[in-house]
C-alpha atoms as a PDB file:
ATOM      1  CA  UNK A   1      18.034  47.166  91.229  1.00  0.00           C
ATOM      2  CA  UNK A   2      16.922  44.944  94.479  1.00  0.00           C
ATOM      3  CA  UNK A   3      19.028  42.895  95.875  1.00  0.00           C
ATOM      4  CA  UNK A   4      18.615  39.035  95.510  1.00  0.00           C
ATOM      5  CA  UNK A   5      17.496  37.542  98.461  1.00  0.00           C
ATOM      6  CA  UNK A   6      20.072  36.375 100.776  1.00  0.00           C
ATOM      7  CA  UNK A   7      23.180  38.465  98.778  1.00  0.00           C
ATOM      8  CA  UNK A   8      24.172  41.704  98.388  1.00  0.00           C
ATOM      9  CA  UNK A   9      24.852  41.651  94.881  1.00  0.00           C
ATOM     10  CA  UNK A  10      21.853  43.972  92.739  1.00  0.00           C
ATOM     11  CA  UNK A  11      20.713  41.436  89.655  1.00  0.00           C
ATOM     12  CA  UNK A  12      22.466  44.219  87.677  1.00  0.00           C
ATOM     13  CA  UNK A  13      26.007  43.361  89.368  1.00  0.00           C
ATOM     14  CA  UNK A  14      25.277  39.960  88.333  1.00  0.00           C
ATOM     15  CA  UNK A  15      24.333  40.343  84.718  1.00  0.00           C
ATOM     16  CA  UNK A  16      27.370  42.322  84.456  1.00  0.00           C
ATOM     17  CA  UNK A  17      29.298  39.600  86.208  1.00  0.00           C
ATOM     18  CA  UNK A  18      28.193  36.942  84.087  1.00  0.00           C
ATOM     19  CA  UNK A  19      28.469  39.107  80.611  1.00  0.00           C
ATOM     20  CA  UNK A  20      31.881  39.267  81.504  1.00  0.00           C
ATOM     21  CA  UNK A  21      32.760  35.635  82.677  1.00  0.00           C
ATOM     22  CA  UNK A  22      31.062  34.511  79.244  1.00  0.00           C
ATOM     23  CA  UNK A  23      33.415  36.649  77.443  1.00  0.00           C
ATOM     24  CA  UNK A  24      36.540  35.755  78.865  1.00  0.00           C
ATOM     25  CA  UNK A  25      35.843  32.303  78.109  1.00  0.00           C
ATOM     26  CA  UNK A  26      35.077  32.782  74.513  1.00  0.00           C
ATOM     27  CA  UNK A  27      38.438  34.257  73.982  1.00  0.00           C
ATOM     28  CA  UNK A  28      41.157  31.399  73.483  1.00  0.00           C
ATOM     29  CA  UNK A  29      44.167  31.323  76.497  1.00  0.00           C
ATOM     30  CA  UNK A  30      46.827  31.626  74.168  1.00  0.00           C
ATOM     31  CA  UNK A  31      45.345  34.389  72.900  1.00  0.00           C
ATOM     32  CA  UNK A  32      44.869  35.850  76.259  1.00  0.00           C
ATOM     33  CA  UNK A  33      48.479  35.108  76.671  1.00  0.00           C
ATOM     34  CA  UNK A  34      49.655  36.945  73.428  1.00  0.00           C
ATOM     35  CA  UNK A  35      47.867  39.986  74.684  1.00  0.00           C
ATOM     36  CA  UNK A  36      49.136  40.593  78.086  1.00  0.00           C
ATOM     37  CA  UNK A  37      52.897  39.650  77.128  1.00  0.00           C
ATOM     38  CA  UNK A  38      52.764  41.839  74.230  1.00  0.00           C
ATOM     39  CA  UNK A  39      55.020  39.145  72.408  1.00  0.00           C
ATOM     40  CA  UNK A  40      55.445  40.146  68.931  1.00  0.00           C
ATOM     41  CA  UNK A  41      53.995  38.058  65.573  1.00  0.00           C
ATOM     42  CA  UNK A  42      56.679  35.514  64.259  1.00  0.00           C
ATOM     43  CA  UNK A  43      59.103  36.611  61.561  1.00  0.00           C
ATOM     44  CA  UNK A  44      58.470  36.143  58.109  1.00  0.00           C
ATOM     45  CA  UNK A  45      60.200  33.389  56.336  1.00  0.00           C
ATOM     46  CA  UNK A  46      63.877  33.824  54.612  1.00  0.00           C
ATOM     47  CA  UNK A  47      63.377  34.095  51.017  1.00  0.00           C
ATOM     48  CA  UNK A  48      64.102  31.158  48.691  1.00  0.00           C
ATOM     49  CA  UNK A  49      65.786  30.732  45.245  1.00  0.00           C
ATOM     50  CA  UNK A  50      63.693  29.595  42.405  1.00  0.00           C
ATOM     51  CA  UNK A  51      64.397  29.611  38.818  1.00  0.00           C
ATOM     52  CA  UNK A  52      61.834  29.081  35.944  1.00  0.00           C
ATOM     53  CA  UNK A  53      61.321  29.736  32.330  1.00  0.00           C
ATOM     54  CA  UNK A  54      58.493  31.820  31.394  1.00  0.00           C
ATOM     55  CA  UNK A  55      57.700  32.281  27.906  1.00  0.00           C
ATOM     56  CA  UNK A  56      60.869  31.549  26.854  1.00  0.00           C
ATOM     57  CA  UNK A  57      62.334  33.722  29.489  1.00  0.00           C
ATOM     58  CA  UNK A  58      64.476  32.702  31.839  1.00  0.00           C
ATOM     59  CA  UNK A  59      63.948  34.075  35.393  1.00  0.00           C
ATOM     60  CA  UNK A  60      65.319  34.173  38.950  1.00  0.00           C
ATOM     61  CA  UNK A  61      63.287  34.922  41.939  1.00  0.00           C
ATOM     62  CA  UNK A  62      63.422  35.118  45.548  1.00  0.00           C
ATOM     63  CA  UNK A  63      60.059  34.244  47.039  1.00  0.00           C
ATOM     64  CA  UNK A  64      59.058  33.208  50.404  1.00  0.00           C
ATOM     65  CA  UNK A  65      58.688  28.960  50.194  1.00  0.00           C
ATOM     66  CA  UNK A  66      54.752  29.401  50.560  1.00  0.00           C
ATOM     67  CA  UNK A  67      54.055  31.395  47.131  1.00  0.00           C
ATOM     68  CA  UNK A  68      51.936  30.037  44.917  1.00  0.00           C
ATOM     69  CA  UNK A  69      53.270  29.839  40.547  1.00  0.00           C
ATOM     70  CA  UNK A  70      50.176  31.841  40.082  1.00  0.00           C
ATOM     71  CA  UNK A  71      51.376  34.696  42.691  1.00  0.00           C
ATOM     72  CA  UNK A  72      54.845  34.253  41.108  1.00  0.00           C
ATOM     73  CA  UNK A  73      53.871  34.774  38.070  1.00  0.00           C
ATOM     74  CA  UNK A  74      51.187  37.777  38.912  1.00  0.00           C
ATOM     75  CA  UNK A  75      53.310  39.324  41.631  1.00  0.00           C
ATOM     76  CA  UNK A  76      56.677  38.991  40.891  1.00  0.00           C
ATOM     77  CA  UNK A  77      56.393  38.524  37.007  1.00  0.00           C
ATOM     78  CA  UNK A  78      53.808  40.735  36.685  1.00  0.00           C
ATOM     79  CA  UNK A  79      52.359  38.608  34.378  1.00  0.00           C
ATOM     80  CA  UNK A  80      48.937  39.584  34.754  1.00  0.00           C
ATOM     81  CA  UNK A  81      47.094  38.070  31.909  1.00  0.00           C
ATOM     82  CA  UNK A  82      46.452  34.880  34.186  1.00  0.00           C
ATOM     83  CA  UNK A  83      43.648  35.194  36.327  1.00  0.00           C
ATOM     84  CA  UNK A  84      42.894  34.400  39.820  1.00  0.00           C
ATOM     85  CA  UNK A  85      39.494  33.053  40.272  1.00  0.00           C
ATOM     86  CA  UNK A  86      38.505  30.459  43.210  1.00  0.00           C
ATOM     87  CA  UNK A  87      41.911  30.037  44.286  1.00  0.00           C
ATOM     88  CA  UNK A  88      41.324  27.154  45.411  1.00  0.00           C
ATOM     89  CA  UNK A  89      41.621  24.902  41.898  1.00  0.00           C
ATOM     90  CA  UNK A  90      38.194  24.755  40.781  1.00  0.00           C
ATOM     91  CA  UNK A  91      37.728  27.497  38.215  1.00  0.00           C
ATOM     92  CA  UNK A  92      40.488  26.804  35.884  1.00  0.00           C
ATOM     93  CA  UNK A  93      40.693  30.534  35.251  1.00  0.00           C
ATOM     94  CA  UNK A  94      44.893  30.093  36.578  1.00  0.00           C
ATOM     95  CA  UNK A  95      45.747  27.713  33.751  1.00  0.00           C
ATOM     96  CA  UNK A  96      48.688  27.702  32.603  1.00  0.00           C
ATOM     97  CA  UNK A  97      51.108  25.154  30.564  1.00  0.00           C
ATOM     98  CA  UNK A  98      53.511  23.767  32.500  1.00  0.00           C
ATOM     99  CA  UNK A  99      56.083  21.606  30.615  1.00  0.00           C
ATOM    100  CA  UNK A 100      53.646  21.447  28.002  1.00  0.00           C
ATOM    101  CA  UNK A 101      50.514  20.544  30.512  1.00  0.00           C
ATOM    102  CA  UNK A 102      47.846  22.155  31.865  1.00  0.00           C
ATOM    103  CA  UNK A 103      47.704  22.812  35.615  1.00  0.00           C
ATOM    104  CA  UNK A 104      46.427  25.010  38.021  1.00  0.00           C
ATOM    105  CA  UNK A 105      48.420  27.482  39.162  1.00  0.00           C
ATOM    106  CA  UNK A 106      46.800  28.457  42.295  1.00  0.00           C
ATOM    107  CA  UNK A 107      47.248  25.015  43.314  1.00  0.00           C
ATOM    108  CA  UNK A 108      51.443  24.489  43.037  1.00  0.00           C
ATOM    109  CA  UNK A 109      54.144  26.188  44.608  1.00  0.00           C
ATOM    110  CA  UNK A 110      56.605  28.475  42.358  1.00  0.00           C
ATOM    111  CA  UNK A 111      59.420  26.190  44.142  1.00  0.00           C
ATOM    112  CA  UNK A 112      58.461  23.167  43.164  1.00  0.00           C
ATOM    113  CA  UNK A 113      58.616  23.546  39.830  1.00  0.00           C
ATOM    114  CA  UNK A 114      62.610  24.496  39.215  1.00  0.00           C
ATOM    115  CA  UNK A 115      64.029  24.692  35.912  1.00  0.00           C
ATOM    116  CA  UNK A 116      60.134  24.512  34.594  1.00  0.00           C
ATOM    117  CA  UNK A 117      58.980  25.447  30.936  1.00  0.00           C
ATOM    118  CA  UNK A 118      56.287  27.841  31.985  1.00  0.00           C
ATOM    119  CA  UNK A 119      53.487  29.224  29.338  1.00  0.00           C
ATOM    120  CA  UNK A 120      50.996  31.732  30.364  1.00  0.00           C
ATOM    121  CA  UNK A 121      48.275  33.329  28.159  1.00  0.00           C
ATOM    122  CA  UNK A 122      51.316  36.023  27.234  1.00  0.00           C
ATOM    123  CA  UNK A 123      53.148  33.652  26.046  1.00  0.00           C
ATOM    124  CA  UNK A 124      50.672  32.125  23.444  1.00  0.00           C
ATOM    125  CA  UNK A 125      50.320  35.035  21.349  1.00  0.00           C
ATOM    126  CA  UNK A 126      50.156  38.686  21.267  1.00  0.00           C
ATOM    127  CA  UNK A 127      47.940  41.120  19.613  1.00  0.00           C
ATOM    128  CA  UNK A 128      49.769  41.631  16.754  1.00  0.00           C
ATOM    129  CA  UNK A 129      50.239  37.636  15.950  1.00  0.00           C
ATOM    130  CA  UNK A 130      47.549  36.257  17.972  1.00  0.00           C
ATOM    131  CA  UNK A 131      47.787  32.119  18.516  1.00  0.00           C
ATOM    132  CA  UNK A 132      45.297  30.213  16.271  1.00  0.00           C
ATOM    133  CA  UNK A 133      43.137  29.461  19.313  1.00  0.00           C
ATOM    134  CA  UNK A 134      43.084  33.231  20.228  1.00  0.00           C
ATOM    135  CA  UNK A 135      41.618  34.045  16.669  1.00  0.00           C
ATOM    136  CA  UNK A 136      39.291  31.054  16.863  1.00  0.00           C
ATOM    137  CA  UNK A 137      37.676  32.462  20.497  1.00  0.00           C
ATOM    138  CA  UNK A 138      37.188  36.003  18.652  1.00  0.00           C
ATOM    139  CA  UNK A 139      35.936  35.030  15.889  1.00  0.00           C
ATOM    140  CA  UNK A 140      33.750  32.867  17.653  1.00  0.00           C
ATOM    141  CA  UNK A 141      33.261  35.178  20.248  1.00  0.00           C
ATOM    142  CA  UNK A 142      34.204  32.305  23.225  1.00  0.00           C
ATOM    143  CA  UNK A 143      33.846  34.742  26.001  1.00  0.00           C
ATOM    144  CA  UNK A 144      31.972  38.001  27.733  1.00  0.00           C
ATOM    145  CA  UNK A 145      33.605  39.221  30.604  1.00  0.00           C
ATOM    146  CA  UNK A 146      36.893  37.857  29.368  1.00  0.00           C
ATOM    147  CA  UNK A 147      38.439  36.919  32.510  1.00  0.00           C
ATOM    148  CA  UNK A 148      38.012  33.105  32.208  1.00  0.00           C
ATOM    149  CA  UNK A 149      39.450  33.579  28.796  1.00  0.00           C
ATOM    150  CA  UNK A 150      43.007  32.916  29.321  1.00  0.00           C
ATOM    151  CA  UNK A 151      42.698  29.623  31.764  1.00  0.00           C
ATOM    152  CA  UNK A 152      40.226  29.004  28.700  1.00  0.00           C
ATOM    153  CA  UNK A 153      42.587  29.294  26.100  1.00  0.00           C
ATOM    154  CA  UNK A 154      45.917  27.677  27.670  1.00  0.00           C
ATOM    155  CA  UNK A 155      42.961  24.460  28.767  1.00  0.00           C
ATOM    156  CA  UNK A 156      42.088  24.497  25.158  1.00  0.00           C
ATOM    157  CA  UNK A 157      45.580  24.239  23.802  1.00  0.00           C
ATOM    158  CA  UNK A 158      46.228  21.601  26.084  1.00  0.00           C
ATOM    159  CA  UNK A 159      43.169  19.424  25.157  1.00  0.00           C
ATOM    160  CA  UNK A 160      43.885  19.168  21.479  1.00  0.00           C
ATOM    161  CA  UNK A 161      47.236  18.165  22.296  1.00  0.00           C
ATOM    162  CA  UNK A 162      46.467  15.491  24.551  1.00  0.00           C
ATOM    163  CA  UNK A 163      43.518  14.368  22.224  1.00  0.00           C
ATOM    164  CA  UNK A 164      46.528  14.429  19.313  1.00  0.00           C
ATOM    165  CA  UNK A 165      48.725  12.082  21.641  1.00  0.00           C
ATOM    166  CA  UNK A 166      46.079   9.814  22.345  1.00  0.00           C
ATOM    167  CA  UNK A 167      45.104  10.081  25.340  1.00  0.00           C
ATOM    168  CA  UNK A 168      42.023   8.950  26.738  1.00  0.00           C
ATOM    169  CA  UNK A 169      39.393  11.024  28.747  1.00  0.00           C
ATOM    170  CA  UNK A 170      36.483   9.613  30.811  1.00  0.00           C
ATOM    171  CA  UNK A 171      34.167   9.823  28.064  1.00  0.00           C
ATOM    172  CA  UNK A 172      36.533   7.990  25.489  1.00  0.00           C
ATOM    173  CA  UNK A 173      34.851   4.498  24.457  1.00  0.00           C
ATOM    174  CA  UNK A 174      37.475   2.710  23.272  1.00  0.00           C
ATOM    175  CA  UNK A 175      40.399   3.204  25.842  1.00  0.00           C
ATOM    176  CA  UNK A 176      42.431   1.520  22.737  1.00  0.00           C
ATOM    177  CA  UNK A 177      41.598   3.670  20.254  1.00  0.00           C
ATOM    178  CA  UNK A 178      43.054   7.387  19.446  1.00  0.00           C
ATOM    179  CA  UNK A 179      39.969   9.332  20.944  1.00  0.00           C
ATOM    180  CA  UNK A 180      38.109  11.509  18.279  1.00  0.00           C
ATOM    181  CA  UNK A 181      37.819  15.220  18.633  1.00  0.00           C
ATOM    182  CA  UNK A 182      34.116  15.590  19.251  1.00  0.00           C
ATOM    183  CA  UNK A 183      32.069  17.383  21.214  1.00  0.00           C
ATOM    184  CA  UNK A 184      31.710  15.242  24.111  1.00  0.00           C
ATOM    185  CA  UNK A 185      35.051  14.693  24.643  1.00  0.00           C
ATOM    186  CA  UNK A 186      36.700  18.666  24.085  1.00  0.00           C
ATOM    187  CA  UNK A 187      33.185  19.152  26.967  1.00  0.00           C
ATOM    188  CA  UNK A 188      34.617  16.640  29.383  1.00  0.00           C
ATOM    189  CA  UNK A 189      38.137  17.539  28.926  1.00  0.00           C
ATOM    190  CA  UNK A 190      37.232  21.493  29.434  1.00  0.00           C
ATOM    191  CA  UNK A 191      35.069  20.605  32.012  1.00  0.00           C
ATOM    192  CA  UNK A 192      37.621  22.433  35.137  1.00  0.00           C
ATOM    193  CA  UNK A 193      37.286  25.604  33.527  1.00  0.00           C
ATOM    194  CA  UNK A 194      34.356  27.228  34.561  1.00  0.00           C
ATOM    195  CA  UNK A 195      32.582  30.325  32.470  1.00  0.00           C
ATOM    196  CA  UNK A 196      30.496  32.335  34.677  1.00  0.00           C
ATOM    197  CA  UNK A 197      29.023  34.362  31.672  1.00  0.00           C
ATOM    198  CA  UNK A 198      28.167  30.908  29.924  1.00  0.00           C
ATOM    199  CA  UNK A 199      29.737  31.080  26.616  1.00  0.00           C
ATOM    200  CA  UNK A 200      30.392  27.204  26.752  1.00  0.00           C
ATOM    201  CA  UNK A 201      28.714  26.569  23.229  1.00  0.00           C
ATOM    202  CA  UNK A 202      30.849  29.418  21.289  1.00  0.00           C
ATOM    203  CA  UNK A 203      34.112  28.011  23.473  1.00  0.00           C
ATOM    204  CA  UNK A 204      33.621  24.086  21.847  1.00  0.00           C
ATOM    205  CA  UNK A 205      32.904  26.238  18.539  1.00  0.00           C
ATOM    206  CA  UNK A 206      36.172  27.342  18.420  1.00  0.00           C
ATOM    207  CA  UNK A 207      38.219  24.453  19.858  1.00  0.00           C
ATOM    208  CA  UNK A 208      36.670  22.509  16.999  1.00  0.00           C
ATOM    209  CA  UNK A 209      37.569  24.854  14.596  1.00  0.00           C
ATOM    210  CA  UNK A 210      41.228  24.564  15.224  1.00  0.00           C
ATOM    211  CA  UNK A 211      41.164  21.305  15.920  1.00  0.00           C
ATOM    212  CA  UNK A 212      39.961  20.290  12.457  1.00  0.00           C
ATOM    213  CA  UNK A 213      42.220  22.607  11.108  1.00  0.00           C
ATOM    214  CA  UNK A 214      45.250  20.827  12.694  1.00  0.00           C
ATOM    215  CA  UNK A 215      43.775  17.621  11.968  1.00  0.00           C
ATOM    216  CA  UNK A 216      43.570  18.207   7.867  1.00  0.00           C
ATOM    217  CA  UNK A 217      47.919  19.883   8.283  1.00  0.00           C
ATOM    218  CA  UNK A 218      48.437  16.385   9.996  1.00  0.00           C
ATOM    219  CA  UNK A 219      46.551  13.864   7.243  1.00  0.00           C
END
């Protein structure tokens, strides 16, 4: 290439010379650092001791501080019947019960919950004596895919109890009356878990199946 006027650097020299300076300040210094020291990654984190009881089950784990319940119970449990979905908390596919409530698993760590009643979608029923909310989504057919089903199912559980203990939702008029089980309310209350397939209509079908049936035992 010619020369620029007044150098003797070819316009190719400094094309190459700038492609190079832009690069080298694209790349972070500490990374820059990390590379010509050759310094190793950091070691992972001593294991902790965490105890919880999972369908009944008492267990003892070592995981690092940073796992997630649902990882516990997936990886280390290999308890694989609850899902991970968004990971993140806004698919409701990791519910589980936790002392009797509904959380997200993705969202908690397995340590913080020592000495925890833990009850996962395994832990409901089986196929051979299937929980009355199991039966009720088959019969009603409350899912496709099936892998929303079991955050569906624990959620579900969950919502007629708190709807039998009282407690209010945002859709509940009367914040001093005992909210009914109606449509509107089991819609709000399931409204965190999330079913990509879109069998909403069959999933309120069968919550309000067996939560008229536990309403007549109760009168």
């Amino acid at each position: 290439m010619d020369e620029l006027p007044g150098t003797k650097i070819s316009r190719r020299d400094l094309l190459i010379a700038g492609a190079l300076s832009a690069t080298a300040a694209a790349i972070p210094p500490v990374a820059l650092a990390k590379a010509q020291d050759g310094a190793a990654p950091p070691a992972s984190l001593p294991p902790v001791k965490c105890a919880l009881t999972v369908n009944a089950a008492r267990h003892e784990l070592n995981v690092d501080a940073r796992t997630s319940l649902l990882d516990a119970l997936r990886e280390h449990l290999h308890l694989t019947g609850t899902k991970k979905g968004c990971d993140h908390g806004q698919c409701g596919a990791c519910t589980v019960l936790l002392d009797g409530r509904r959380i997200n698993s993705c969202l908690t760590l397995a340590v913080m919950h020592e000495g925890a009643q833990v009850t996962t979608i395994e832990g409901l029923g089986n196929p051979d004596r299937l929980h009355p909310m199991q039966a009720a989504f088959v019969r009603h057919d409350g899912y496709q895919c099936g892998y929303c089903t079991p955050g569906q199912v624990c959620s579900a559980v969950a919502v007629l109890d708190e709807i039998s203990q009282g407690k209010p939702s945002h859709v509940t008029a009367d914040l001093t009356a005992r909210p009914m089980l109606s449509v509107e309310e089991i819609r709000e209350r399931m409204s965190g878990n999330i079913c990509r397939c879109g069998a909403y209509s069959n999933i309120v079908d069968a919550i309000v199946e067996v939560g008229s049936g536990a309403a007549g035992r109760a009168a």
